[in-house]
PDB file of N, CA and C in Angstrom:
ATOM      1  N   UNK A   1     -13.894 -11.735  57.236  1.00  0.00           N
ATOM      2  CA  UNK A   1     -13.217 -10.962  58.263  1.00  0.00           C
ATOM      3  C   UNK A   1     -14.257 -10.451  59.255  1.00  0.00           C
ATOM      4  N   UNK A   2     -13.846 -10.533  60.474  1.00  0.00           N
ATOM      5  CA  UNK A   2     -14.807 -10.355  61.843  1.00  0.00           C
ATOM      6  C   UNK A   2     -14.960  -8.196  61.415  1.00  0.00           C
ATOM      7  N   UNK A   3     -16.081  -8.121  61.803  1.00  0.00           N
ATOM      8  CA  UNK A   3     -16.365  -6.990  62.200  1.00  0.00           C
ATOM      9  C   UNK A   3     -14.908  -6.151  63.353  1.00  0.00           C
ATOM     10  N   UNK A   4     -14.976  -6.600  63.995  1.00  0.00           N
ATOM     11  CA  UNK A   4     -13.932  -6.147  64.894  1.00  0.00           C
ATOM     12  C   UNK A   4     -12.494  -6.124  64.364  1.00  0.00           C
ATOM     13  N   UNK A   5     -11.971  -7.186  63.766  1.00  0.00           N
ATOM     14  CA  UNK A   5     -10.895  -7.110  63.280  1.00  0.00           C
ATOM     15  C   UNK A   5     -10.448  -5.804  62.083  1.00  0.00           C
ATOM     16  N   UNK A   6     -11.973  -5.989  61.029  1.00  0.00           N
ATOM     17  CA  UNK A   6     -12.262  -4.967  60.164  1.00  0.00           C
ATOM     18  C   UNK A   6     -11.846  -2.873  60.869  1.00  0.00           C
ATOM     19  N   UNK A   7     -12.511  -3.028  61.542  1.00  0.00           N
ATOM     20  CA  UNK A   7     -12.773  -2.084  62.397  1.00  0.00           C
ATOM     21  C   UNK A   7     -11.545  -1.430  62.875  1.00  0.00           C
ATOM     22  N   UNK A   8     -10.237  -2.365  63.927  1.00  0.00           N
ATOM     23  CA  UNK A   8      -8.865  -2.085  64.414  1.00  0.00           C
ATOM     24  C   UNK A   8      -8.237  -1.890  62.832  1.00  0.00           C
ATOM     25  N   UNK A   9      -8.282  -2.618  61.990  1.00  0.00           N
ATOM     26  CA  UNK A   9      -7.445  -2.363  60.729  1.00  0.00           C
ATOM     27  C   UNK A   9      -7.867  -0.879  59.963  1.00  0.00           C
ATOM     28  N   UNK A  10      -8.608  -0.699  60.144  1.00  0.00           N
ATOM     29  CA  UNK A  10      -9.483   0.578  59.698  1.00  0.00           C
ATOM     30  C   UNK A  10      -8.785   1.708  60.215  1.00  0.00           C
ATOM     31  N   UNK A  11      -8.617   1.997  61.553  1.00  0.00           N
ATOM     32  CA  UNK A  11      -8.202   2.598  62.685  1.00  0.00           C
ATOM     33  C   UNK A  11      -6.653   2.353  62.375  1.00  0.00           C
ATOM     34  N   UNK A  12      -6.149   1.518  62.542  1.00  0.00           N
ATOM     35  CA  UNK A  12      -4.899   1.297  61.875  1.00  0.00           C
ATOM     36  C   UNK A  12      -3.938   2.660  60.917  1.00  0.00           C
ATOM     37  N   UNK A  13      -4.604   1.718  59.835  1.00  0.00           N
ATOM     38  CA  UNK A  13      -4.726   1.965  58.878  1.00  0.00           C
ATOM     39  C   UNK A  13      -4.481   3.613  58.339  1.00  0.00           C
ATOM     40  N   UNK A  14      -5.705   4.233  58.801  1.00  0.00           N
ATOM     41  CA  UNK A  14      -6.095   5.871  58.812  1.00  0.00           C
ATOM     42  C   UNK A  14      -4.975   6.367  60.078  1.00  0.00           C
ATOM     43  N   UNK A  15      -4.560   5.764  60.678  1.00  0.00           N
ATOM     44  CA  UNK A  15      -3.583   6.458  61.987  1.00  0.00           C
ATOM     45  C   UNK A  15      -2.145   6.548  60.934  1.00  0.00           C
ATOM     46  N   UNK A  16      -2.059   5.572  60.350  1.00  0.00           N
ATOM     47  CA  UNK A  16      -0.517   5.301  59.655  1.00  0.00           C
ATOM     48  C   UNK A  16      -0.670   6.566  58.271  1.00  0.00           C
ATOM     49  N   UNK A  17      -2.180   6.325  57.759  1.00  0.00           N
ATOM     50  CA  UNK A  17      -1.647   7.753  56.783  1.00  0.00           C
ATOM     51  C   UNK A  17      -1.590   8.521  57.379  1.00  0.00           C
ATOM     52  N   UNK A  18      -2.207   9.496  58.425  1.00  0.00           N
ATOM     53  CA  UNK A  18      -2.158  10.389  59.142  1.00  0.00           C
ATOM     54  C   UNK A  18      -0.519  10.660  59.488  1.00  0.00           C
ATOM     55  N   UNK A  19       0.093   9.110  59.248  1.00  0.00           N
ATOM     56  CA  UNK A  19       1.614   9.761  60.350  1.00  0.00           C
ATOM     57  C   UNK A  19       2.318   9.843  59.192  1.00  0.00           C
ATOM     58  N   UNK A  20       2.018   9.073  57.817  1.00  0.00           N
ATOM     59  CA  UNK A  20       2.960   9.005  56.613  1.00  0.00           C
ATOM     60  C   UNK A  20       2.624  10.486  56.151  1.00  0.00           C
ATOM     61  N   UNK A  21       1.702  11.064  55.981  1.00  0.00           N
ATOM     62  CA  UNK A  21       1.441  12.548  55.423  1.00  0.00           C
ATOM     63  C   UNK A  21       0.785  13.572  56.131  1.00  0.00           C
ATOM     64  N   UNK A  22       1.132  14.048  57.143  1.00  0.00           N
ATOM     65  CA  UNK A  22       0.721  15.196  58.256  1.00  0.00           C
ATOM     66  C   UNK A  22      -0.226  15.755  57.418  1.00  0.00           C
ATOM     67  N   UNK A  23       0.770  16.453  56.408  1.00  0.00           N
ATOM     68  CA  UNK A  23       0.540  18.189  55.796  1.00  0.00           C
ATOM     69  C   UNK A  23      -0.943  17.763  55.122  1.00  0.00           C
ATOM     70  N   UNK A  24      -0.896  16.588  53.873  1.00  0.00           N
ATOM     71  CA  UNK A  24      -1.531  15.752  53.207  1.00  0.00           C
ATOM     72  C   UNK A  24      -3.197  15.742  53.896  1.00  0.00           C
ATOM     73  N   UNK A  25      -3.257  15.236  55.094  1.00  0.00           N
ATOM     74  CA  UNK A  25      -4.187  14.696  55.831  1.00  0.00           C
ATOM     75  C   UNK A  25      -4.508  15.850  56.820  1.00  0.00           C
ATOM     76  N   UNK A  26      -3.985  16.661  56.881  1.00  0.00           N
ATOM     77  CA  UNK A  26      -4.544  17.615  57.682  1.00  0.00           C
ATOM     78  C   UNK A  26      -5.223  19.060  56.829  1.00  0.00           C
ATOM     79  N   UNK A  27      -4.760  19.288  55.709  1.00  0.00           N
ATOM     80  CA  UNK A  27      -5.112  19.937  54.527  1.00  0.00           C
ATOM     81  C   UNK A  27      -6.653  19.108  54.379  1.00  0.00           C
ATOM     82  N   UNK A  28      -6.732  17.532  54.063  1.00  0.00           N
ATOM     83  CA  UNK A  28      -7.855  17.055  53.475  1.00  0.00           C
ATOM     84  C   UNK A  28      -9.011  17.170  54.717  1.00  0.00           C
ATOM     85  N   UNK A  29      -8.750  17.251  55.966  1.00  0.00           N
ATOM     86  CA  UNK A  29      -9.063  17.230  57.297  1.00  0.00           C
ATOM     87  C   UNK A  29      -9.827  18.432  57.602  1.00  0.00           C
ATOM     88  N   UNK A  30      -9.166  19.906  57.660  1.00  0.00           N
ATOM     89  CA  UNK A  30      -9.904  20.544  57.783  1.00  0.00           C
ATOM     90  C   UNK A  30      -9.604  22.247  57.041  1.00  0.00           C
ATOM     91  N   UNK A  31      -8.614  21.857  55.653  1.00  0.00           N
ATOM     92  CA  UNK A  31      -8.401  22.799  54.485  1.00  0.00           C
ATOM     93  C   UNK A  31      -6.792  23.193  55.073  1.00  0.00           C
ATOM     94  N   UNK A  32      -7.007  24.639  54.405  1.00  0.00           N
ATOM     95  CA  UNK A  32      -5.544  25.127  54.310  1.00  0.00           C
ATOM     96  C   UNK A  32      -4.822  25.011  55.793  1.00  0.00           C
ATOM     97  N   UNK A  33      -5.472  25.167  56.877  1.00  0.00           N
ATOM     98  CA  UNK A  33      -4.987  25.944  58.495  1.00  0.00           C
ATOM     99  C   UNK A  33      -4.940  24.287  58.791  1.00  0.00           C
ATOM    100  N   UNK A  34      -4.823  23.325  58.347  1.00  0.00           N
ATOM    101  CA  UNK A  34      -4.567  22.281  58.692  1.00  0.00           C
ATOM    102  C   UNK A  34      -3.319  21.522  58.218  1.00  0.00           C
ATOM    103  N   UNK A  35      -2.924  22.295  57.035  1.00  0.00           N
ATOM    104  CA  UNK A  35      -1.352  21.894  56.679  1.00  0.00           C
ATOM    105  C   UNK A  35      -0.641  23.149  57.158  1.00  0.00           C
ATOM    106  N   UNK A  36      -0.662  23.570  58.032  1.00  0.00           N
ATOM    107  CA  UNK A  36       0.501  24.185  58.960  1.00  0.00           C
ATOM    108  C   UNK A  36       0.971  23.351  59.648  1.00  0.00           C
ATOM    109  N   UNK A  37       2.391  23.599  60.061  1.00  0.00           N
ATOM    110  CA  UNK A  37       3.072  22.795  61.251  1.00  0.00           C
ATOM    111  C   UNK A  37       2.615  22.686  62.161  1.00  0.00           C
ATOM    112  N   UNK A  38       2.035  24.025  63.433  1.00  0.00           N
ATOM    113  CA  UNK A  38       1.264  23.428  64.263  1.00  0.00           C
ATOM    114  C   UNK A  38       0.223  22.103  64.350  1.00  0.00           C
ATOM    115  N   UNK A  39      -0.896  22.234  63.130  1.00  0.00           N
ATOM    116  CA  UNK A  39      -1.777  21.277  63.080  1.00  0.00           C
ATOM    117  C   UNK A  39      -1.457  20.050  62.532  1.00  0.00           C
ATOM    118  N   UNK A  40      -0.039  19.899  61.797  1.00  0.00           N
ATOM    119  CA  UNK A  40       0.763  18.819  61.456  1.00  0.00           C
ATOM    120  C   UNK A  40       1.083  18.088  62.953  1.00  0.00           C
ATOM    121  N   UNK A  41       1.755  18.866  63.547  1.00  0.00           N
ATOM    122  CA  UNK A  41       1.904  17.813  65.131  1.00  0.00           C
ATOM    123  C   UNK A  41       0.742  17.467  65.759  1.00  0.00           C
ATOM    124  N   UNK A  42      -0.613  18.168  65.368  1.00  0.00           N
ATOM    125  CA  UNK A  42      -1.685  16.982  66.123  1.00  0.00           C
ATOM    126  C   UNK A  42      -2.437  16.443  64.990  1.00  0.00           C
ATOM    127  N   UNK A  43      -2.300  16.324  64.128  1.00  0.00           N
ATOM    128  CA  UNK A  43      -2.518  15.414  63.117  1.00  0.00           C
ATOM    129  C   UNK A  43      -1.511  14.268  63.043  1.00  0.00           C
ATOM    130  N   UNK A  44      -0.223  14.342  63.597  1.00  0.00           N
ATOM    131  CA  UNK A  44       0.492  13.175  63.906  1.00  0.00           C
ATOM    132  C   UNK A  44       0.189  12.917  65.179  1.00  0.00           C
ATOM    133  N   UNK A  45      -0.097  13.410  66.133  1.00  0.00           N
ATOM    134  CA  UNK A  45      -0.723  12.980  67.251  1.00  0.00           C
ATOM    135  C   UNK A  45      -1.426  12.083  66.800  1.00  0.00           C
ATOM    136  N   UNK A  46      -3.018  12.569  66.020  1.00  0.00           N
ATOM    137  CA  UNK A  46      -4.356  11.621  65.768  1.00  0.00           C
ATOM    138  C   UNK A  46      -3.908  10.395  65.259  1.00  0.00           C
ATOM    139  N   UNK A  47      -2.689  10.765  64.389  1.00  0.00           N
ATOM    140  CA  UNK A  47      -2.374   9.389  64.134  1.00  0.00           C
ATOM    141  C   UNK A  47      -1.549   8.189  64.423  1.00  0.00           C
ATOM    142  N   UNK A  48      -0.956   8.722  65.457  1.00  0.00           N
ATOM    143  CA  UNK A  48      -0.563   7.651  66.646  1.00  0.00           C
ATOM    144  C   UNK A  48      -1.400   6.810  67.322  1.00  0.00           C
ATOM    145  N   UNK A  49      -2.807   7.732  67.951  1.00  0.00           N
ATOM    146  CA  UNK A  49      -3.733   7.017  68.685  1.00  0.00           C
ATOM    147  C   UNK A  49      -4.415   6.328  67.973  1.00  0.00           C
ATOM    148  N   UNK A  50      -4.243   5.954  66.669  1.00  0.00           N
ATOM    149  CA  UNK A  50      -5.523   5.845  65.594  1.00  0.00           C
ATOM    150  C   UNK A  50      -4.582   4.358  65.730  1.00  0.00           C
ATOM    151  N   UNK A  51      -3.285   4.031  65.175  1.00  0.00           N
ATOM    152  CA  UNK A  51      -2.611   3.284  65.086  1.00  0.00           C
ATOM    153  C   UNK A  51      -2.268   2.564  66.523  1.00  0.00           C
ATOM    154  N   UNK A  52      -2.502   2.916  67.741  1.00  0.00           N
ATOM    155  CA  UNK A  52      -2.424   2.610  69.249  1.00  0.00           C
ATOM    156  C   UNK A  52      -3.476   2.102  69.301  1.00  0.00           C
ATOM    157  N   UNK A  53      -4.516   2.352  68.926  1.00  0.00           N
ATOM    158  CA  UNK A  53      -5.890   1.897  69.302  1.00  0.00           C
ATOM    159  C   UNK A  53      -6.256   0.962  68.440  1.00  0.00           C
ATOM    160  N   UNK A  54      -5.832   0.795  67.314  1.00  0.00           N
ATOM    161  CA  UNK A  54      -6.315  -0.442  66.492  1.00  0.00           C
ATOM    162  C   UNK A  54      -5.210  -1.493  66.583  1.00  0.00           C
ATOM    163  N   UNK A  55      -3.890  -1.339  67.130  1.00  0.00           N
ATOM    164  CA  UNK A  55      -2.590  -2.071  67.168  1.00  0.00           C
ATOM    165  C   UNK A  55      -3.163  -3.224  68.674  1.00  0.00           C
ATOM    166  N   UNK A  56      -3.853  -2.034  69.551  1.00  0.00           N
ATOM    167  CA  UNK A  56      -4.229  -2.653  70.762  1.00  0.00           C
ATOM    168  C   UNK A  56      -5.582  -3.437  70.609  1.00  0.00           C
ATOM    169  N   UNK A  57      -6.453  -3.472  69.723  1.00  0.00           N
ATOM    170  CA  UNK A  57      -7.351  -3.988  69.471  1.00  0.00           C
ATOM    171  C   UNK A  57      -7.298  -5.822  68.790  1.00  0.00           C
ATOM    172  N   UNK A  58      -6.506  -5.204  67.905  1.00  0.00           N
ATOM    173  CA  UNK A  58      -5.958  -6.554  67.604  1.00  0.00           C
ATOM    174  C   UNK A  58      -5.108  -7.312  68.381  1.00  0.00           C
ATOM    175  N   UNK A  59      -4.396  -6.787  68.854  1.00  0.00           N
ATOM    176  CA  UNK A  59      -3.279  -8.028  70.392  1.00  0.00           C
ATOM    177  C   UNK A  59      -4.839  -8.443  71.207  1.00  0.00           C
ATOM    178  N   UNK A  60      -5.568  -7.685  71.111  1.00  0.00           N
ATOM    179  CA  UNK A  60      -6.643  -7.743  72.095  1.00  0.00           C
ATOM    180  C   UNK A  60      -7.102  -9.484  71.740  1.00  0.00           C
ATOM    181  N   UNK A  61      -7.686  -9.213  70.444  1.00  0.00           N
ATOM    182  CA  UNK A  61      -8.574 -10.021  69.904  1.00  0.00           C
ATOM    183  C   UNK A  61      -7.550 -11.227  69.663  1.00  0.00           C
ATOM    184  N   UNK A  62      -6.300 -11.232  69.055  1.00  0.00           N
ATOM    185  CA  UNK A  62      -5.522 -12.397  68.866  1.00  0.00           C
ATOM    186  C   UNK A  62      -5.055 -12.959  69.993  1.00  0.00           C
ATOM    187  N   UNK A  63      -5.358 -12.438  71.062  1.00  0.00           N
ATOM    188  CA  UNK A  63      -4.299 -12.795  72.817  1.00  0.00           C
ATOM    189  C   UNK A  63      -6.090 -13.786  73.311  1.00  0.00           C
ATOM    190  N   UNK A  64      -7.116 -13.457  72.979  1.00  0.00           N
ATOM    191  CA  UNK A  64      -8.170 -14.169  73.306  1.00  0.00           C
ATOM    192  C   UNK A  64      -8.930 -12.801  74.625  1.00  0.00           C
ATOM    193  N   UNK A  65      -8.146 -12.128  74.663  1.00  0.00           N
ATOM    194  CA  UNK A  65      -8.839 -10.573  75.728  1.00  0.00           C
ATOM    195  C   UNK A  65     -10.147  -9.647  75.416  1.00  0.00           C
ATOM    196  N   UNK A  66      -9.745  -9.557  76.564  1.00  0.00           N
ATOM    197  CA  UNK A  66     -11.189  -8.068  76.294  1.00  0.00           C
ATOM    198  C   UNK A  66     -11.244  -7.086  75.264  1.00  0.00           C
ATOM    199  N   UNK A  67     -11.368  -6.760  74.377  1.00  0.00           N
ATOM    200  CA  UNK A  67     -11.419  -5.586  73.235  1.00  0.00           C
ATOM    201  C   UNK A  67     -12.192  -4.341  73.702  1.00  0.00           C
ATOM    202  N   UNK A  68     -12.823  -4.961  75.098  1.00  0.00           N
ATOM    203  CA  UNK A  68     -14.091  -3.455  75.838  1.00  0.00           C
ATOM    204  C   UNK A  68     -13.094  -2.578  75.781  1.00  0.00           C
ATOM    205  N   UNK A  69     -12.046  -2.359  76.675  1.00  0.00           N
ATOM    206  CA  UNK A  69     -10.835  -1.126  76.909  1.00  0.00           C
ATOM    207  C   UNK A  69     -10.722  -0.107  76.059  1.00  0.00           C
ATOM    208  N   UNK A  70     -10.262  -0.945  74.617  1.00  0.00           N
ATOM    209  CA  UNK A  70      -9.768  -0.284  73.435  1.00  0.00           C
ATOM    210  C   UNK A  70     -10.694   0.256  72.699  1.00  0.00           C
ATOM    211  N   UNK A  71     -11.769  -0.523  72.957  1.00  0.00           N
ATOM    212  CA  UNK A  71     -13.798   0.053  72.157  1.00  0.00           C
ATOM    213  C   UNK A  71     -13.490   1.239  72.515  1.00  0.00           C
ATOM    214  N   UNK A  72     -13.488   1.427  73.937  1.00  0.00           N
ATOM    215  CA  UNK A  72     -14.331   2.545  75.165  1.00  0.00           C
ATOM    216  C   UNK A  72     -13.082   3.767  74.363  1.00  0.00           C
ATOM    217  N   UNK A  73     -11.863   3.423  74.618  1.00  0.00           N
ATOM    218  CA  UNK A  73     -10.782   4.297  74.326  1.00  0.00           C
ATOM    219  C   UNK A  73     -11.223   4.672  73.014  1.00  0.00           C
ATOM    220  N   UNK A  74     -11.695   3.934  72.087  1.00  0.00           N
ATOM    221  CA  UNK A  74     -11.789   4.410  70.656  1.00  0.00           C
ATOM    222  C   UNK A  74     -13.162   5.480  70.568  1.00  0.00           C
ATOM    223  N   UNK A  75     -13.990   5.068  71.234  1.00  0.00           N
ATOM    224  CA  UNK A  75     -15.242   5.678  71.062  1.00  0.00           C
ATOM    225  C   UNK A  75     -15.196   7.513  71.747  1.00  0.00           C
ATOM    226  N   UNK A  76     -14.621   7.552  73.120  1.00  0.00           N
ATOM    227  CA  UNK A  76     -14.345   8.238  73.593  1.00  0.00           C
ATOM    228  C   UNK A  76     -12.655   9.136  72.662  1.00  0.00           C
ATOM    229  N   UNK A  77     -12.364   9.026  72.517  1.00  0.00           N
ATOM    230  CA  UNK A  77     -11.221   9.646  71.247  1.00  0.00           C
ATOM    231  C   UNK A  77     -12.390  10.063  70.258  1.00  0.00           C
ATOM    232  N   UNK A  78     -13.190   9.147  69.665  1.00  0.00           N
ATOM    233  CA  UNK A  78     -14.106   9.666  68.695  1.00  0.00           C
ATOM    234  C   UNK A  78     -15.205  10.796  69.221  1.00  0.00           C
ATOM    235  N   UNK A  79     -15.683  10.572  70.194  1.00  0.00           N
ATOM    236  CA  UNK A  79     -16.364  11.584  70.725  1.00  0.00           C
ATOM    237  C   UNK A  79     -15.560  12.794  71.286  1.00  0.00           C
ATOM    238  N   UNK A  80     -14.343  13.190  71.365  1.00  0.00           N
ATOM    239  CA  UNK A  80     -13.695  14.353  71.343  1.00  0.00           C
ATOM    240  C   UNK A  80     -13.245  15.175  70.114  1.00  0.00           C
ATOM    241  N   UNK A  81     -12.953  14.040  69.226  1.00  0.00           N
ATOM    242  CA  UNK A  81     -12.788  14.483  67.993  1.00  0.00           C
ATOM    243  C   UNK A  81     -14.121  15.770  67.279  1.00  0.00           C
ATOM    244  N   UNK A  82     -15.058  14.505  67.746  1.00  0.00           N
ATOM    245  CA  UNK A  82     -16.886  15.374  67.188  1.00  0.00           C
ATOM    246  C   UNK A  82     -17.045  16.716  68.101  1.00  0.00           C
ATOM    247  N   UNK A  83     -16.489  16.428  69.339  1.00  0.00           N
ATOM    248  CA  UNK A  83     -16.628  18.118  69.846  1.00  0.00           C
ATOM    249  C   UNK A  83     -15.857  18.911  69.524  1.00  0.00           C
ATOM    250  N   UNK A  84     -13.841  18.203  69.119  1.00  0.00           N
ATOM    251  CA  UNK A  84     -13.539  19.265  68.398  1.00  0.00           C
ATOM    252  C   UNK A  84     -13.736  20.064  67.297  1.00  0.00           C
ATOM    253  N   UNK A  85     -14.748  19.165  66.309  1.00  0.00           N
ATOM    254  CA  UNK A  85     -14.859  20.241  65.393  1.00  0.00           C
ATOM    255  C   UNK A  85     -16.160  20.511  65.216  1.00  0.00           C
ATOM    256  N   UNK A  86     -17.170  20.475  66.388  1.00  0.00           N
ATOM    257  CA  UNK A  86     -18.269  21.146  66.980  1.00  0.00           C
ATOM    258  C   UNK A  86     -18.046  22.784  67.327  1.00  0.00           C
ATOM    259  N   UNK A  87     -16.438  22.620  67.949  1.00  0.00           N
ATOM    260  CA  UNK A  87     -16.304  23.632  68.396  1.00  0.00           C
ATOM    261  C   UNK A  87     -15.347  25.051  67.735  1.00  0.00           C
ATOM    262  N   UNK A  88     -15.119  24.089  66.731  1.00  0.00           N
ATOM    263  CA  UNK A  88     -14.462  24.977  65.620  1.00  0.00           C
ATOM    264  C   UNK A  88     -15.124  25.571  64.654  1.00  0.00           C
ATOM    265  N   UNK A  89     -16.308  24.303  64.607  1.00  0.00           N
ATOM    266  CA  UNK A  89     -17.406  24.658  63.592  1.00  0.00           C
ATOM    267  C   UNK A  89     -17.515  26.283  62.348  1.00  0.00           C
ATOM    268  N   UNK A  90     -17.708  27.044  63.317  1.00  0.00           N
ATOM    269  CA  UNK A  90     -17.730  28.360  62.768  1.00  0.00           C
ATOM    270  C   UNK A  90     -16.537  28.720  61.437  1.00  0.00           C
ATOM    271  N   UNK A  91     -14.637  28.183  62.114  1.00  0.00           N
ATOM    272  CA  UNK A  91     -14.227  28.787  61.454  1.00  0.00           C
ATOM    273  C   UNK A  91     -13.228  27.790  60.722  1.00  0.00           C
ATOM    274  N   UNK A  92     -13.888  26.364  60.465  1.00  0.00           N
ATOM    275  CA  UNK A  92     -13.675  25.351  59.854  1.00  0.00           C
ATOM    276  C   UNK A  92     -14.214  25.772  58.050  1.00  0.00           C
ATOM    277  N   UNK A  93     -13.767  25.470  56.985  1.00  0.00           N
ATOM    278  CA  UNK A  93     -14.546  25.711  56.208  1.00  0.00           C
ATOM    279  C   UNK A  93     -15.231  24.993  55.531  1.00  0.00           C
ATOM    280  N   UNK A  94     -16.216  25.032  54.925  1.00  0.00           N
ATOM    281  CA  UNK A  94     -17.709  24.628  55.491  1.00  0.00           C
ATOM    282  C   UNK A  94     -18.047  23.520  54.740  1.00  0.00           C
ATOM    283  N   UNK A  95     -17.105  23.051  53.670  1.00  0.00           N
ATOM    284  CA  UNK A  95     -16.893  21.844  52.845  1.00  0.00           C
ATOM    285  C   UNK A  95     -16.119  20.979  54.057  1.00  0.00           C
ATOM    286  N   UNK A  96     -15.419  21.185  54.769  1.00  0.00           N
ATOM    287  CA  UNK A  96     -14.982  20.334  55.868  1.00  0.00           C
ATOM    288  C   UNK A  96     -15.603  19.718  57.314  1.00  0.00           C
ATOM    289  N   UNK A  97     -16.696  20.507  57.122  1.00  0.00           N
ATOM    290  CA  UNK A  97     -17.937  20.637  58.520  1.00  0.00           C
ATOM    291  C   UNK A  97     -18.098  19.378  58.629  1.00  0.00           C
ATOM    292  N   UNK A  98     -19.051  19.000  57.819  1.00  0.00           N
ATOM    293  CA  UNK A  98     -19.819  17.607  57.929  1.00  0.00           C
ATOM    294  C   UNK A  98     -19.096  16.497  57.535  1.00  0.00           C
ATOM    295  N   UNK A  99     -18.070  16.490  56.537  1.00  0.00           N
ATOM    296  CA  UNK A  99     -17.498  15.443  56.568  1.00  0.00           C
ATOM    297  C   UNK A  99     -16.415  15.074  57.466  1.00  0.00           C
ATOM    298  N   UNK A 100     -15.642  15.941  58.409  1.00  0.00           N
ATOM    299  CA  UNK A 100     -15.248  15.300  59.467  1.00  0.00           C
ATOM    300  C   UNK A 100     -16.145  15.270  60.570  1.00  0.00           C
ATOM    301  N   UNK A 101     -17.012  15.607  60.483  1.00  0.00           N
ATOM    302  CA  UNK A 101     -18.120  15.651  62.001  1.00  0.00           C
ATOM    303  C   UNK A 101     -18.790  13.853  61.410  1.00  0.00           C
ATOM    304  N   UNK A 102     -18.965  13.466  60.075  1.00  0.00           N
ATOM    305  CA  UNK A 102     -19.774  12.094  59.813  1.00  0.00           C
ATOM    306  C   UNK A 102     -18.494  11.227  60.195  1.00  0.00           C
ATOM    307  N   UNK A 103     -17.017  11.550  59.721  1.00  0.00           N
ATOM    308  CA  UNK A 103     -16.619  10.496  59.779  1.00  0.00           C
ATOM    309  C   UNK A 103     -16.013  10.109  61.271  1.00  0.00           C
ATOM    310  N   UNK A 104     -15.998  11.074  62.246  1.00  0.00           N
ATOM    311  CA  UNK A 104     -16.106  11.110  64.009  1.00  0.00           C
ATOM    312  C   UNK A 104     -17.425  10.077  64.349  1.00  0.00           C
ATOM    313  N   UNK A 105     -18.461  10.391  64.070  1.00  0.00           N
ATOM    314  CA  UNK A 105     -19.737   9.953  64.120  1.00  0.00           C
ATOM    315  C   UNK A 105     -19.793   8.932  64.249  1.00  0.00           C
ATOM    316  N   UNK A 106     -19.232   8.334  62.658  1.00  0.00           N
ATOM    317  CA  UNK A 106     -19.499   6.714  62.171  1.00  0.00           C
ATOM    318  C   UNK A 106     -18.650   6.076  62.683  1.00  0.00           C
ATOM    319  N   UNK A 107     -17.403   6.153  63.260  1.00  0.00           N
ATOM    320  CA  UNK A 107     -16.342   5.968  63.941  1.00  0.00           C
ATOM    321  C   UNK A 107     -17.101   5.521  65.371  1.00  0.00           C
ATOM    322  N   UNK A 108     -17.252   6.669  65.821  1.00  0.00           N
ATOM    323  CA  UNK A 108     -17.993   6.172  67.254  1.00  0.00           C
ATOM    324  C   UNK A 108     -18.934   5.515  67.626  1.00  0.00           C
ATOM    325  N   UNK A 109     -20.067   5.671  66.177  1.00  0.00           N
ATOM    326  CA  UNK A 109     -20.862   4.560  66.110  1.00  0.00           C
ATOM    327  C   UNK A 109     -20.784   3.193  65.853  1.00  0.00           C
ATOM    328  N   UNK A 110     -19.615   3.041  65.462  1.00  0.00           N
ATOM    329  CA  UNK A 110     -19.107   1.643  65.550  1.00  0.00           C
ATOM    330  C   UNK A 110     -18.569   0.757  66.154  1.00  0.00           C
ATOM    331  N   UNK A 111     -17.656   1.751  67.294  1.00  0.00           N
ATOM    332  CA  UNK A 111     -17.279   1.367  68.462  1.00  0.00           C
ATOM    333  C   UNK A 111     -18.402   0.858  69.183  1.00  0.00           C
ATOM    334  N   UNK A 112     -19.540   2.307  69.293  1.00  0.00           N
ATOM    335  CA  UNK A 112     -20.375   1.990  70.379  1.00  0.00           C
ATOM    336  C   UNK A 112     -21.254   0.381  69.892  1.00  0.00           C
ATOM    337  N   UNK A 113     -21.832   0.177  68.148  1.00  0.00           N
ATOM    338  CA  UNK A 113     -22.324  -1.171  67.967  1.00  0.00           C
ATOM    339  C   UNK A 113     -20.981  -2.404  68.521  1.00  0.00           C
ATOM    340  N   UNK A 114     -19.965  -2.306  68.051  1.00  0.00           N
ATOM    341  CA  UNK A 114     -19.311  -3.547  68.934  1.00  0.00           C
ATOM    342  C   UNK A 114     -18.955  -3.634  70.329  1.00  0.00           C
ATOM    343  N   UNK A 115     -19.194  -2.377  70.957  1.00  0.00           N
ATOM    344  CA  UNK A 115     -19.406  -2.780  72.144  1.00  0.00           C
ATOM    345  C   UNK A 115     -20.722  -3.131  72.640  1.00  0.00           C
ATOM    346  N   UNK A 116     -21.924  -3.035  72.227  1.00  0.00           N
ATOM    347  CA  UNK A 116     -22.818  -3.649  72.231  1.00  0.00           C
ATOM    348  C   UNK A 116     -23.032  -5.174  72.150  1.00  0.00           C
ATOM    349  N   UNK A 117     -22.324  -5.503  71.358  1.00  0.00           N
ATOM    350  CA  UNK A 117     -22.248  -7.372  71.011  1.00  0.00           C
ATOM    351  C   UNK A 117     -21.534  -7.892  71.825  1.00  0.00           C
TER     352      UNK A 117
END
């Protein structure tokens, strides 16, 4: 399996649990203040775009198209993500810090290596 293909299924993938279990994924995301309803509707947000962006990646790649668009879109989503919880930082709790700040990271760093190639 191509790197890229790997990558949209990934994205996929994590968008569809995000939409199958709000409360679930937003609890594991960033603790208790993340299975509230408020943070349930942008945790189904994240996981729309997660599932938009890897849905579009693949038409990309199977249509014979550009995949740059959907990179740039993915990388940039990932790099907002890392400032959002840059900026929460403080009152995130603190078992949740780094592991959503790595998995923003590695996310974007992956975009940014296949858009490189």
């Amino acid at each position: 399996m191509r790197l890229l293909t790997a990558y949209a299924l990934g994205r996929a993938g994590f968008g569809a649990a995000l939409l199958a279990a709000p409360r679930a994924a937003g609890h594991v995301l960033s603790g208790a203040g993340g299975a509230t309803p408020d943070a349930q509707a942008f945790v189904r947000g994240m996981g729309g775009r997660e599932v938009g962006i890897g849905a579009g990646l693949l038409a990309a790649t199977r249509a014979g198209a550009s995949a740059r668009p959907w990179l740039v879109a993915g990388v940039l989503s990932d790099a907002g993500d890392l400032l959002g919880i840059a900026g929460a930082w403080r009152d995130l709790p603190p078992e949740k810090r780094v592991p959503g700040a790595a998995l923003a990271a590695a996310a974007a760093a992956t975009g940014l290596v296949l858009l490189a190639r």
